[in-house]
Protein backbone atom coordinates (compact mmCIF):
# COMPACT_ATOMS: atom_id res chain seq x y z
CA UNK A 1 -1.48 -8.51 17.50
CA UNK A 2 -4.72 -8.45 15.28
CA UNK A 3 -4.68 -6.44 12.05
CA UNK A 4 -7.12 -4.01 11.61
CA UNK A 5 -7.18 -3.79 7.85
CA UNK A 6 -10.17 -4.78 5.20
CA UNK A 7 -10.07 -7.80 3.09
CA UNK A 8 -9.66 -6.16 0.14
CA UNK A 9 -6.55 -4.38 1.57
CA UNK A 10 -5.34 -8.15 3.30
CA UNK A 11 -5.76 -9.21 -0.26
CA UNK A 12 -3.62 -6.70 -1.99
CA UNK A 13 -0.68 -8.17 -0.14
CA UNK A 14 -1.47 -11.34 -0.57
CA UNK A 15 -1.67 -9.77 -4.50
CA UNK A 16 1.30 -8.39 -4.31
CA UNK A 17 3.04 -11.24 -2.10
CA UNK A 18 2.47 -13.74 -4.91
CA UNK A 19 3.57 -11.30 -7.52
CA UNK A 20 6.76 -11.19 -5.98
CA UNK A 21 6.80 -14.77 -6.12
CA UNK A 22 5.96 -16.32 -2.66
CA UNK A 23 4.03 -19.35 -2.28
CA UNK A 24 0.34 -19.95 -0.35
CA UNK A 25 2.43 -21.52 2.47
CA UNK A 26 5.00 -18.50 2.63
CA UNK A 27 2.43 -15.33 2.44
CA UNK A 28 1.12 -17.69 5.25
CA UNK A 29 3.82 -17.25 7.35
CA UNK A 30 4.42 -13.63 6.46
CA UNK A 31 0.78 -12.57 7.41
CA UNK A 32 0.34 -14.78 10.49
CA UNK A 33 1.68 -13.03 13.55
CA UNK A 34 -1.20 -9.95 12.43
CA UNK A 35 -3.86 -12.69 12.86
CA UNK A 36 -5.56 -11.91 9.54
CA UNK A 37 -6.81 -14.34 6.91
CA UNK A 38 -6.22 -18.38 7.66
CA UNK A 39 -4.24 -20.25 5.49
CA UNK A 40 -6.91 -22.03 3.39
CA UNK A 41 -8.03 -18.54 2.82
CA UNK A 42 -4.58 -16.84 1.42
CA UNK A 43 -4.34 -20.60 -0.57
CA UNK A 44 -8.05 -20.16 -2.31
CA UNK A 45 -6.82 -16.72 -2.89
CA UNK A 46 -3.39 -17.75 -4.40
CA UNK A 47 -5.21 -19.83 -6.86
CA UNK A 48 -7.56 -17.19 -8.02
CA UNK A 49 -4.73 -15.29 -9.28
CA UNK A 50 -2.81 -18.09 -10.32
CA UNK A 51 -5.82 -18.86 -12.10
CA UNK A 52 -5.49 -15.53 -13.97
CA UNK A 53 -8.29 -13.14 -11.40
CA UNK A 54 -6.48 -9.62 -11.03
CA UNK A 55 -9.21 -8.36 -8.95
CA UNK A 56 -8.51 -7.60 -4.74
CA UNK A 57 -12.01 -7.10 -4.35
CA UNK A 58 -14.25 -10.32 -3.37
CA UNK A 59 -17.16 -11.61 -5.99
CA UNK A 60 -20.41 -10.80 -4.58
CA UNK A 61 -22.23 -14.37 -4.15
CA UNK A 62 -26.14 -14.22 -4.34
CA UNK A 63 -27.83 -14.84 -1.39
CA UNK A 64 -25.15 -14.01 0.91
CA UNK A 65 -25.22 -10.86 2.82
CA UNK A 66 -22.44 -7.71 3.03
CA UNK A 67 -21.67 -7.40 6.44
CA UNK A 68 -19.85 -4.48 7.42
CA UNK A 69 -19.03 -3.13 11.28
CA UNK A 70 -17.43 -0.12 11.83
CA UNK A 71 -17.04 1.30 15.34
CA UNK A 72 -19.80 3.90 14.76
CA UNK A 73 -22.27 0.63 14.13
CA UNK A 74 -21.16 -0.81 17.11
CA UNK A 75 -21.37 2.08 19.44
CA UNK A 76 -25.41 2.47 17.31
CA UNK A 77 -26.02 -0.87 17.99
CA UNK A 78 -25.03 -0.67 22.02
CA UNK A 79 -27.17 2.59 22.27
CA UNK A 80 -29.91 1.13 20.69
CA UNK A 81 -29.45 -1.69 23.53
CA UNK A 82 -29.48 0.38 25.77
CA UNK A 83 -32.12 2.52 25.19
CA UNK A 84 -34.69 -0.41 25.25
C-alpha cells in the first residue's frame, strides 16, 4: 500500500522516529509496508539530524530542478496530449 504523503511530511516521522530514539534500520522497518522512502534514504536522513540539521524540509541543490505532480498537472498534462 503506497503512501501518498510529501517528503517533507515522510521526513517529519522519520524526525520524530529518531527523536524517540529508533535507529536508520528500525524507522526502516516501521515505514516500509507504506512503500515510501528506501532505506539509504531514511539512513542519509538519520545522519543529518544526528549530525545536528533540525530542518524536515530538503536543501535546494543548484542545478537540480523542483519537480512537483499533483493530480491537476497530470490530468493538464493528458489534455494537453490529447488535444494535439
Amino acid at each position: 500500500m503506497p503512501l501518498k504523503a510529501s517528503r517533507k511530511e515522510q521526513h517529519s516521522v522519520i524526525r520524530l522516529l529518531w527523536a524517540k530514539g529508533l535507529g536508520a534500520y528500525a524507522i526502516h522497518s516501521e515505514m516500509h509496508p507504506y512503500k515510501c522512502l528506501t532505506r539509504p534514504a531514511i539512513h542519509v536522513r538519520c545522519k543529518k539530524f544526528a549530525d545536528g540539521q533540525d530542518s524536515v524540509v530538503c536543501e535546494e541543490r543548484p542545478g537540480h530542478h523542483v519537480v512537483l505532480t499533483t493530480d491537476a498537472m497530470i490530468a493538464a498534462g493528458i489534455q494537453k496530449i490529447v488535444d494535439r
